[in-house]
C-alpha atoms as a PDB file:
ATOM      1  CA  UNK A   1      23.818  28.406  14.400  1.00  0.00           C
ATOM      2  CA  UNK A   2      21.514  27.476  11.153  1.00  0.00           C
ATOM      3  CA  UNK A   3      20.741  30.365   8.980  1.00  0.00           C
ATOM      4  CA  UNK A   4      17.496  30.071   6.102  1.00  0.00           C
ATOM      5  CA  UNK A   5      17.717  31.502   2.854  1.00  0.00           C
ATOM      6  CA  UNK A   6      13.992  31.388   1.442  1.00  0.00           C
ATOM      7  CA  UNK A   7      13.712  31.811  -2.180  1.00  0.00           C
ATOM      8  CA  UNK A   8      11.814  34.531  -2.841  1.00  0.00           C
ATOM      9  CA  UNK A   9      13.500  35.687  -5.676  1.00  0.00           C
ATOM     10  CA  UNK A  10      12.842  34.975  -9.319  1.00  0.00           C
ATOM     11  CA  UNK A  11      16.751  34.480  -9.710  1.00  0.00           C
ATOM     12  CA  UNK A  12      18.830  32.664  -7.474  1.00  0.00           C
ATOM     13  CA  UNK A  13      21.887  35.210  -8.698  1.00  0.00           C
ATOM     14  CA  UNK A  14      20.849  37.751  -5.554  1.00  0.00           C
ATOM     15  CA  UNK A  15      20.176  34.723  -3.411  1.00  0.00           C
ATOM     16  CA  UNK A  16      23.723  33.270  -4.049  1.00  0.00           C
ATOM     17  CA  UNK A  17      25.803  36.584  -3.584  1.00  0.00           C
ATOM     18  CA  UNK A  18      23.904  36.834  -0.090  1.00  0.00           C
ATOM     19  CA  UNK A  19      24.434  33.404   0.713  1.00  0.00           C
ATOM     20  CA  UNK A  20      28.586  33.931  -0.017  1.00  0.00           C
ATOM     21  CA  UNK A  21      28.558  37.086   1.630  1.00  0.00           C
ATOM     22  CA  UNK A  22      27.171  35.416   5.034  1.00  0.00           C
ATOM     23  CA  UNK A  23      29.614  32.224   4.649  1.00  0.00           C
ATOM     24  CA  UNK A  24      32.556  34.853   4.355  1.00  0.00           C
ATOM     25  CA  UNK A  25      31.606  36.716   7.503  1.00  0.00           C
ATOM     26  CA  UNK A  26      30.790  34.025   9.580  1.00  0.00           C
ATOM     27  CA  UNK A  27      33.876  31.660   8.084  1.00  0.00           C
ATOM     28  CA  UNK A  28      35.222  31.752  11.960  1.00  0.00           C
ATOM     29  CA  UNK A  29      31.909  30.425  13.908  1.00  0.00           C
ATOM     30  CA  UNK A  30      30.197  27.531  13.637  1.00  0.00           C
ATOM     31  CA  UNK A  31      27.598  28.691  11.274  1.00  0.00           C
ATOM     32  CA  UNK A  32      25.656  26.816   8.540  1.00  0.00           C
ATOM     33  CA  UNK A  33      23.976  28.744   5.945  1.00  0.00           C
ATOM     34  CA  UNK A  34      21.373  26.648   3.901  1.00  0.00           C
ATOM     35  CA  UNK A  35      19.216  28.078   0.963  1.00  0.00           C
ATOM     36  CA  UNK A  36      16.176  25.434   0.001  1.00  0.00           C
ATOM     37  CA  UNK A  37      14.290  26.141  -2.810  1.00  0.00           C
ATOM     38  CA  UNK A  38      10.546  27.356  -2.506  1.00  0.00           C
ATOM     39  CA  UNK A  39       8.437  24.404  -1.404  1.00  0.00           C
ATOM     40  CA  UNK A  40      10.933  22.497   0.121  1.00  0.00           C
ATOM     41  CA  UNK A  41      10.387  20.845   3.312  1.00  0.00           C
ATOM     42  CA  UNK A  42      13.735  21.400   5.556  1.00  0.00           C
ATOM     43  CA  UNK A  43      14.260  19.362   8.098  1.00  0.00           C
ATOM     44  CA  UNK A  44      16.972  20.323  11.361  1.00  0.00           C
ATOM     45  CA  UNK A  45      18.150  17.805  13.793  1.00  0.00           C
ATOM     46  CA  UNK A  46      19.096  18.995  17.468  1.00  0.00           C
ATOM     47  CA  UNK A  47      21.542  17.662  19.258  1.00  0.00           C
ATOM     48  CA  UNK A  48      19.773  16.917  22.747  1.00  0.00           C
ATOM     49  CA  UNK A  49      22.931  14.651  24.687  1.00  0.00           C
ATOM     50  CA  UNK A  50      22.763  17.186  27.650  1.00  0.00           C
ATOM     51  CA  UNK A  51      21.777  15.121  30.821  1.00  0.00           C
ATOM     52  CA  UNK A  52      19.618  17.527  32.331  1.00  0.00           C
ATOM     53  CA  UNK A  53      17.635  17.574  29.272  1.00  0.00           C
ATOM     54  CA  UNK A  54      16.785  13.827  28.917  1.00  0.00           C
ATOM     55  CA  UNK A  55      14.238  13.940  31.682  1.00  0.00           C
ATOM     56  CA  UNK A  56      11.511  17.354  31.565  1.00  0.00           C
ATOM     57  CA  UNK A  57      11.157  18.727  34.359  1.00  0.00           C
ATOM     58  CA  UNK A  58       7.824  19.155  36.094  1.00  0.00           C
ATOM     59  CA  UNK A  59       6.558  22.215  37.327  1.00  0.00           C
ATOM     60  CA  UNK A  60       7.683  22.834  40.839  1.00  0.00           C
ATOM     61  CA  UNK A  61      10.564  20.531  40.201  1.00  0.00           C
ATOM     62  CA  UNK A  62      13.814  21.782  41.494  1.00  0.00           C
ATOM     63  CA  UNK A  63      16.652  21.597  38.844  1.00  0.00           C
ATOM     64  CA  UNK A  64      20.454  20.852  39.925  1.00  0.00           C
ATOM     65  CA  UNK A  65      23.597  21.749  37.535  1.00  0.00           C
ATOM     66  CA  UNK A  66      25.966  24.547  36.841  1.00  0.00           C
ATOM     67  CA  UNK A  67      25.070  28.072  35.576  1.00  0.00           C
ATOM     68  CA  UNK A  68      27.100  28.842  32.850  1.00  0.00           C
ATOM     69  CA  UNK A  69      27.170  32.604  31.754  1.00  0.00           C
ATOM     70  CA  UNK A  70      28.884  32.945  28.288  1.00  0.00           C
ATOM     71  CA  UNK A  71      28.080  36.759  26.663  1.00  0.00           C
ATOM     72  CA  UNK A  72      24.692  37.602  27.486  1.00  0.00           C
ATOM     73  CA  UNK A  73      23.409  33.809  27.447  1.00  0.00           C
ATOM     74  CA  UNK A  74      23.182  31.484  30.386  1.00  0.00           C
ATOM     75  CA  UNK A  75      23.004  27.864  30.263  1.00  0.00           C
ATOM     76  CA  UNK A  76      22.500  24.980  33.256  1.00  0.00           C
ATOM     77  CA  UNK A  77      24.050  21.987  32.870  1.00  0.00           C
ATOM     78  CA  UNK A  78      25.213  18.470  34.824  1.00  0.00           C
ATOM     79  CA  UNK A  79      28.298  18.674  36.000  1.00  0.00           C
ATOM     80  CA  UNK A  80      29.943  15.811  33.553  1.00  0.00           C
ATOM     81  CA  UNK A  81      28.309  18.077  30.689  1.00  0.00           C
ATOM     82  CA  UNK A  82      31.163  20.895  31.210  1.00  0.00           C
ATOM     83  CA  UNK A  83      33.649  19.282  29.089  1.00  0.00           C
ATOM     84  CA  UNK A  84      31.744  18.837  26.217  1.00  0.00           C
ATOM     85  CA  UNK A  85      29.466  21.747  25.648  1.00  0.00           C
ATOM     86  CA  UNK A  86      32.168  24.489  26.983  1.00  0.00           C
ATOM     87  CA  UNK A  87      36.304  24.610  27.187  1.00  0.00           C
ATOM     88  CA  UNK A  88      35.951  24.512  31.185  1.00  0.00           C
ATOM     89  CA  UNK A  89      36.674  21.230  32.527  1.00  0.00           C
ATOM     90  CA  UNK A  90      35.887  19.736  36.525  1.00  0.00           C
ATOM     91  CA  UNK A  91      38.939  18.441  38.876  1.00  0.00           C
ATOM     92  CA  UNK A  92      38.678  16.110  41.819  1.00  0.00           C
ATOM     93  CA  UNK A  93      40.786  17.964  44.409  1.00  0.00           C
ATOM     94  CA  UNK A  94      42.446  15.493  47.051  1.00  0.00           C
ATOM     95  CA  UNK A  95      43.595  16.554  50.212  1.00  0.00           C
ATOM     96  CA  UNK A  96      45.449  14.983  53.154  1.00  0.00           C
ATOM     97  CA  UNK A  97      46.575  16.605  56.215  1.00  0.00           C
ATOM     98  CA  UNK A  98      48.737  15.000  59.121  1.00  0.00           C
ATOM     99  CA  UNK A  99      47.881  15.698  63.006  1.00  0.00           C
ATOM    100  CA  UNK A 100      49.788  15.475  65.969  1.00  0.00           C
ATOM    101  CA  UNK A 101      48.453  12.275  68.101  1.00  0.00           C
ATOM    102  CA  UNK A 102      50.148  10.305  70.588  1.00  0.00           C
ATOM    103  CA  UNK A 103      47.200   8.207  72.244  1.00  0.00           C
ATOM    104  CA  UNK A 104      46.354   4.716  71.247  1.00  0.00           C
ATOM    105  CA  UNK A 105      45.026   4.833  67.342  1.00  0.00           C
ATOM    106  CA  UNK A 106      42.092   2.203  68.659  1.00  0.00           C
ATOM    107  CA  UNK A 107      40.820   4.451  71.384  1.00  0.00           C
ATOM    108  CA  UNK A 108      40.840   6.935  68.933  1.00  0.00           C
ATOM    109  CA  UNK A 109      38.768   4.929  66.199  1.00  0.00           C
ATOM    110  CA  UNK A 110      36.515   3.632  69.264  1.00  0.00           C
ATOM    111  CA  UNK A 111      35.631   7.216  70.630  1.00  0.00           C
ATOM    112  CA  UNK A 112      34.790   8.248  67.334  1.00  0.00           C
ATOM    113  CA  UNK A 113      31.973   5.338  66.807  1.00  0.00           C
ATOM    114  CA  UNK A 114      30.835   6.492  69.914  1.00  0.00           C
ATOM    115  CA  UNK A 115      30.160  10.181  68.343  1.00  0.00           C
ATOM    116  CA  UNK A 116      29.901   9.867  64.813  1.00  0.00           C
ATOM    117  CA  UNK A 117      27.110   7.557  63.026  1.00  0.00           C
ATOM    118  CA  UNK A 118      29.190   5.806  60.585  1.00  0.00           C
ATOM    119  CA  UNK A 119      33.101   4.366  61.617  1.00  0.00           C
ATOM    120  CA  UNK A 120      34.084   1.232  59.509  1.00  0.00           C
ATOM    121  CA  UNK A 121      37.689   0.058  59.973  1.00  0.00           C
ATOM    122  CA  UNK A 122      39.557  -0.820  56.652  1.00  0.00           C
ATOM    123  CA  UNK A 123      41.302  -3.726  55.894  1.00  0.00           C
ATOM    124  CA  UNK A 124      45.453  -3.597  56.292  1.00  0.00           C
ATOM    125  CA  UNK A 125      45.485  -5.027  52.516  1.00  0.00           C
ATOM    126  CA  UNK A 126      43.275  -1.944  51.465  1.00  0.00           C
ATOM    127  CA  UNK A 127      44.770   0.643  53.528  1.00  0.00           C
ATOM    128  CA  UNK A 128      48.535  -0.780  54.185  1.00  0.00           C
ATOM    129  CA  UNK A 129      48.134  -0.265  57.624  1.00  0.00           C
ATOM    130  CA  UNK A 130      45.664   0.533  60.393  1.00  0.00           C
ATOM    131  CA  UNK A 131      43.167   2.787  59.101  1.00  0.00           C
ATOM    132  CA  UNK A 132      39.409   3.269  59.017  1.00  0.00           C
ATOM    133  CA  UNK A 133      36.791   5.120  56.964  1.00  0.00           C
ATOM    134  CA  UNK A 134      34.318   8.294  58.004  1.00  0.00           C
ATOM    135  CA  UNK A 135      30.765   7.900  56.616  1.00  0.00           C
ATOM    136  CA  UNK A 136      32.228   6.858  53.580  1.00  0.00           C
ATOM    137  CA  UNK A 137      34.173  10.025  52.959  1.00  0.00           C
ATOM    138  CA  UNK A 138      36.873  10.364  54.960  1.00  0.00           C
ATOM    139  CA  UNK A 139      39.711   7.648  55.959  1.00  0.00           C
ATOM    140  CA  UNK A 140      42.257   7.887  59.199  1.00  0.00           C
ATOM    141  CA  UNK A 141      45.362   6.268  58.928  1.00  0.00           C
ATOM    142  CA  UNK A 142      48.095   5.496  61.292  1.00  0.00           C
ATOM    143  CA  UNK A 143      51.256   7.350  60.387  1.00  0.00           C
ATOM    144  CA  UNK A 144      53.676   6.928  63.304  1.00  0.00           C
ATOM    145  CA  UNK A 145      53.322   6.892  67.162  1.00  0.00           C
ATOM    146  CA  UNK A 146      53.120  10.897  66.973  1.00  0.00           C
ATOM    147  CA  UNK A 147      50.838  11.057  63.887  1.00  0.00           C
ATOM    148  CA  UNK A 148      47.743  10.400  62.301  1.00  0.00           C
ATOM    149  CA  UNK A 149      46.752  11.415  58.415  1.00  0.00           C
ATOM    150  CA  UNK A 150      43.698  12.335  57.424  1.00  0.00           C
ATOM    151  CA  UNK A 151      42.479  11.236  53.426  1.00  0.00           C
ATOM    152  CA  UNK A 152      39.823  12.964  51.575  1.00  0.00           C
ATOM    153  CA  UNK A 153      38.109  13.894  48.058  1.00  0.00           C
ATOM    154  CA  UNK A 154      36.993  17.808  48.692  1.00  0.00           C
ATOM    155  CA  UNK A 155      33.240  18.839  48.330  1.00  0.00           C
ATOM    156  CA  UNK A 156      31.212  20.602  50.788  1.00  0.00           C
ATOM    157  CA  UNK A 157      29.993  17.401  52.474  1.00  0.00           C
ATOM    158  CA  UNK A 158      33.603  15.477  53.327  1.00  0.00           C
ATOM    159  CA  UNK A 159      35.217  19.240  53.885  1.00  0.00           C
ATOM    160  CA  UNK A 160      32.897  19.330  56.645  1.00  0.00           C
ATOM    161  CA  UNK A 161      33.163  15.594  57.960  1.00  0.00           C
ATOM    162  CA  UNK A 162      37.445  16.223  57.679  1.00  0.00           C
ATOM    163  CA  UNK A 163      36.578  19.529  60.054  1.00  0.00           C
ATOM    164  CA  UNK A 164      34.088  17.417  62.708  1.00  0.00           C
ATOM    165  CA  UNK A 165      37.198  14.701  62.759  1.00  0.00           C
ATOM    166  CA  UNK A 166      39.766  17.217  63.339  1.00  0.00           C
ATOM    167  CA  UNK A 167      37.840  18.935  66.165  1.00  0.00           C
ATOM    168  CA  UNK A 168      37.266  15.656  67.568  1.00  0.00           C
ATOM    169  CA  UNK A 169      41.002  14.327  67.205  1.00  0.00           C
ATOM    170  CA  UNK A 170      42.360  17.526  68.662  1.00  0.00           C
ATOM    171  CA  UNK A 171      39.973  17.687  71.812  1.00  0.00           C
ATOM    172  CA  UNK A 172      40.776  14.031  72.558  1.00  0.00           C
ATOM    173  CA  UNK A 173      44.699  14.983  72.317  1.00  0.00           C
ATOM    174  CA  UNK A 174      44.086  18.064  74.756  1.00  0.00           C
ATOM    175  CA  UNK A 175      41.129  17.289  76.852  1.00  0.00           C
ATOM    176  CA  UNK A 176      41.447  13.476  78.020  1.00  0.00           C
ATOM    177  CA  UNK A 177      45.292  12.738  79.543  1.00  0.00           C
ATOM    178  CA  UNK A 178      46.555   9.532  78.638  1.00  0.00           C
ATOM    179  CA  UNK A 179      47.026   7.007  80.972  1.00  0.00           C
ATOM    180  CA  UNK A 180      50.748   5.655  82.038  1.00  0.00           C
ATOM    181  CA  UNK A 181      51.241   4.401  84.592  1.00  0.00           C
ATOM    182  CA  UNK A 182      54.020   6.205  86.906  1.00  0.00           C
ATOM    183  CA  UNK A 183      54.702   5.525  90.491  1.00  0.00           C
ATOM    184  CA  UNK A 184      55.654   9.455  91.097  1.00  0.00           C
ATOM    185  CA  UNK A 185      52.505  10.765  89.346  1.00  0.00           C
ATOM    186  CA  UNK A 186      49.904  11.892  92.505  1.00  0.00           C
ATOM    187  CA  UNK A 187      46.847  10.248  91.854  1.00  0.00           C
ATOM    188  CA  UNK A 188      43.909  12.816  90.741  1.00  0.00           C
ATOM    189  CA  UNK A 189      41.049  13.484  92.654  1.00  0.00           C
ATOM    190  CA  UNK A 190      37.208  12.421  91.816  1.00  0.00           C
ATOM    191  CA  UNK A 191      36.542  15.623  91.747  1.00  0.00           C
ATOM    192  CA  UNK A 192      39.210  17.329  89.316  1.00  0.00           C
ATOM    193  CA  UNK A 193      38.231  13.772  87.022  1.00  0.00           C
ATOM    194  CA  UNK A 194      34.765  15.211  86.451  1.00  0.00           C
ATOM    195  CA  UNK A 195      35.789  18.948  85.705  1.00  0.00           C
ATOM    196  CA  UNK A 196      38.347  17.598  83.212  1.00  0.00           C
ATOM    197  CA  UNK A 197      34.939  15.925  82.336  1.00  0.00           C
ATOM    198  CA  UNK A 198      33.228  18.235  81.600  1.00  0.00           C
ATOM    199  CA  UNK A 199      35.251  20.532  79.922  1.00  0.00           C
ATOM    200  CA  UNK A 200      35.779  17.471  77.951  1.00  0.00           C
ATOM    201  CA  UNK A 201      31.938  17.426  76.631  1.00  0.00           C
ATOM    202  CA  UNK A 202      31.694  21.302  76.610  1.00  0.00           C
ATOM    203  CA  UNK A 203      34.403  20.878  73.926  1.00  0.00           C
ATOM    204  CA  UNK A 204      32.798  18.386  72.108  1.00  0.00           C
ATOM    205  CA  UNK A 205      29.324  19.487  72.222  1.00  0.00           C
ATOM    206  CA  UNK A 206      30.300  22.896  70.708  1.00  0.00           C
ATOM    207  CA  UNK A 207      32.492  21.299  67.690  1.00  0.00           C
ATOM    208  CA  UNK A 208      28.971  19.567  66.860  1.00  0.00           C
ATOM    209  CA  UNK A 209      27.051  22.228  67.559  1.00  0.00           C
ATOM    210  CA  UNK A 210      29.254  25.561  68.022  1.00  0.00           C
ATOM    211  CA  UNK A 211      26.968  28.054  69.919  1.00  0.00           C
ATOM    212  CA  UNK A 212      27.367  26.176  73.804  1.00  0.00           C
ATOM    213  CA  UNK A 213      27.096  28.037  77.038  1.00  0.00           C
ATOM    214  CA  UNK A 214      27.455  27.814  80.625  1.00  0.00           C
ATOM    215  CA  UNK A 215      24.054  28.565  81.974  1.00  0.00           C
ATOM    216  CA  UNK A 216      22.158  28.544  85.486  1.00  0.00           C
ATOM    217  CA  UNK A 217      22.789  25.232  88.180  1.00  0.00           C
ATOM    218  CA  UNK A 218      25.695  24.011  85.872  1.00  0.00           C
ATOM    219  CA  UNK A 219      23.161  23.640  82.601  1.00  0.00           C
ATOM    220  CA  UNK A 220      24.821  23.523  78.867  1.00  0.00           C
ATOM    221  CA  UNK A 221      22.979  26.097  76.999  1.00  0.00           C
ATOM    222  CA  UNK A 222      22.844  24.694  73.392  1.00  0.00           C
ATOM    223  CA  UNK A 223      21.579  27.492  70.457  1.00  0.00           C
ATOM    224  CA  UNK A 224      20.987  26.289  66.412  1.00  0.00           C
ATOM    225  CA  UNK A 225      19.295  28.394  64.335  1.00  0.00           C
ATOM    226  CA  UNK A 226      17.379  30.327  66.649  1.00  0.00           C
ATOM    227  CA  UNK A 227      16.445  27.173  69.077  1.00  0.00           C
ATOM    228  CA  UNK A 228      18.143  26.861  72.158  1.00  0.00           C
ATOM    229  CA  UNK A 229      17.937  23.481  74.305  1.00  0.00           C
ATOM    230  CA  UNK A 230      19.321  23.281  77.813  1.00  0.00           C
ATOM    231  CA  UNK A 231      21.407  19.837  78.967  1.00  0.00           C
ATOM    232  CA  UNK A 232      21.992  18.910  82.497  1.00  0.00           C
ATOM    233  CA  UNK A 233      24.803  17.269  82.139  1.00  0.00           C
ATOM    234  CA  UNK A 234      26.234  16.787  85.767  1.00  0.00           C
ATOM    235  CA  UNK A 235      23.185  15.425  87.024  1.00  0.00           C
ATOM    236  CA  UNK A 236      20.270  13.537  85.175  1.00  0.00           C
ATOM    237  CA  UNK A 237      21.617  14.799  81.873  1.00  0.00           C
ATOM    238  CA  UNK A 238      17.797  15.805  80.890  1.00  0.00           C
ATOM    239  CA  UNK A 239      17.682  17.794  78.155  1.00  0.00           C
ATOM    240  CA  UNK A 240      15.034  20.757  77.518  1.00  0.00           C
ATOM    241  CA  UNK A 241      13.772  22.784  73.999  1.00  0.00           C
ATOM    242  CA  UNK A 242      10.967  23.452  72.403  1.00  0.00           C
ATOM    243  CA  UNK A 243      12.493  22.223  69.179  1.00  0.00           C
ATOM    244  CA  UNK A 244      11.952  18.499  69.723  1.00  0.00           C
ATOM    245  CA  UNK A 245      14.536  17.556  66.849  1.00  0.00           C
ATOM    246  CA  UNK A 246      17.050  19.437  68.618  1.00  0.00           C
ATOM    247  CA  UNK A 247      15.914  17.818  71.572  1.00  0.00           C
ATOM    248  CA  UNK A 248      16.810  14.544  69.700  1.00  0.00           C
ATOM    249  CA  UNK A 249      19.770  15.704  68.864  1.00  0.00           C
ATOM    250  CA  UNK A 250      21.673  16.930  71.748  1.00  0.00           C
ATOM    251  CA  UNK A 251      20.015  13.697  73.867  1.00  0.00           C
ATOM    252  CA  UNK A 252      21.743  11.211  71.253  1.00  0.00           C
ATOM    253  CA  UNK A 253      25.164  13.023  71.058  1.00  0.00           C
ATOM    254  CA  UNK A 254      25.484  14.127  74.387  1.00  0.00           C
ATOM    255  CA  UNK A 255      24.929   9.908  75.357  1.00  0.00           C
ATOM    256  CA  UNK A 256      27.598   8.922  72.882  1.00  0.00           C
ATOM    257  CA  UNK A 257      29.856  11.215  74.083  1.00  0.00           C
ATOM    258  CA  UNK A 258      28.943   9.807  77.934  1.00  0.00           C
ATOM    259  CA  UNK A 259      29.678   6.253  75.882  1.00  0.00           C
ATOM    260  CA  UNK A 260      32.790   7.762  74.947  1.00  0.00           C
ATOM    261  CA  UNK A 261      34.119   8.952  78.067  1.00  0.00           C
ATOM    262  CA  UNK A 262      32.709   7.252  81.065  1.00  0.00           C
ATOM    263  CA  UNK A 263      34.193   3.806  79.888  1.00  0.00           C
ATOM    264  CA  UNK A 264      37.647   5.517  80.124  1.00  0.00           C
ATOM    265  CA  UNK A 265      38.818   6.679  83.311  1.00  0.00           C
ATOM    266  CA  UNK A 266      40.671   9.355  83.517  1.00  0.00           C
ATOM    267  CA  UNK A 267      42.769   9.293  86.913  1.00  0.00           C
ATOM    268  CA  UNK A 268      45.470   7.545  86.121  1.00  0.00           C
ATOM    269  CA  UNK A 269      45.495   3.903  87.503  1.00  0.00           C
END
């Protein structure tokens, strides 16, 4: 803070006991007192470094930072600007969980391209063993023959990815038996195949969308947001809404996870 002492004064003597007085009570803030004489251009410099303040807004524009409240002021500023205009500071807050999984770790990355958009496997130097990467968030490794470890940098985006993948991993584990072969094992029926089927995509279909129900003939009653769509998925798998980007989007997830499951079978060979 920059306080002005105009010289209005015939003698400076007033002027200069003021002038001490303010230094002494403000000795503990960063306060500058300056007293020009009379005619004297002054001359202050601002210190404008903040990020969100090298570009003006426009009107309409949306701003995005952090509201800092400190006393009765509040201030927005970029993230990286925390440090250095408060004594806050940011942390990057790593987690890694482990999962149960006894299935083949390739039939697990290969189900998952069929669901989710972006699957990229990493290289053995990069990872130090088999492992691949979640839209770009998110990496899978191999642990053991029992376990799988999940690797991510928390933010509301990758928690949300991690939850998706753990849905996903833990449906696969319970829904779809593994195949091994066993002479004594009775061989399953067509029919029992497509209920475990379909309980398979009912699980699915509600960790992407939550809010699934069994509706009339066998339909999948699918609500977001107020929109419901309905899926036939034992027959033509048609899907029905008045929402035609819902539409879209149950059509292309409930075919990947068709991709997904019809290439498997799941009688046991």
């Amino acid at each position: 803070m920059v306080l002005l002492l105009p010289s209005t004064c015939r003698s400076t003597t007033y002027l200069s006991l003021l002038k001490q007085n303010l230094v002494t009570q403000f000795a503990d803030s960063n306060t500058k007192i300056i007293s020009p004489e009379n005619c004297l251009s002054v001359e202050l410099y601002f210190n404008s470094e903040k990020r969100l303040a090298e570009k003006t807004p426009e009107v309409g524009e949306t701003v995005s930072g952090l509201l800092l409240k400190k006393t009765f002021t509040y201030q927005i500023m970029a993230p990286d600007d925390l440090h250095v205009f408060s004594q806050l500071s940011t942390e990057n807050i790593s987690q890694r969980i482990t999962i149960a999984y006894t299935g083949a770790f390739g039939v697990l990355e290969h189900r998952l391209k069929q669901i989710l958009e972006s699957v990229e496997s990493l290289p053995d130097e990069e990872s130090e063993g088999p492992a691949f990467r979640v839209h770009e968030r998110l990496t899978v490794k191999y642990e053991s023959e029992k376990h799988i470890s999940l690797h991510w940098r928390s933010d509301p985006i990758s928690d949300m990815v991690s939850d998706s993948v753990v849905a996903l991993v833990l449906n696969i584990s319970r829904e779809i038996p593994k195949v091994v072969v066993e002479s004594d094992e009775a061989t399953k029926t067509e029919e029992e195949n497509n209920k475990k089927a379909e309980k398979v995509i009912h699980a699915l279909l509600v960790s992407l969308f939550g809010d699934v129900k069994f509706g009339e003939n066998g339909k999948l009653v699918i609500s977001v947001d107020g929109n419901v769509a309905h899926l036939d998925n034992k027959q033509s798998g048609n899907v029905e809404s008045k929402n035609e980007g819902l539409k879209e989007r149950v059509r292309v997830a409930f075919q990947r996870i068709q991709n997904a499951v019809k290439p498997i079978s799941l009688s046991v060979s």
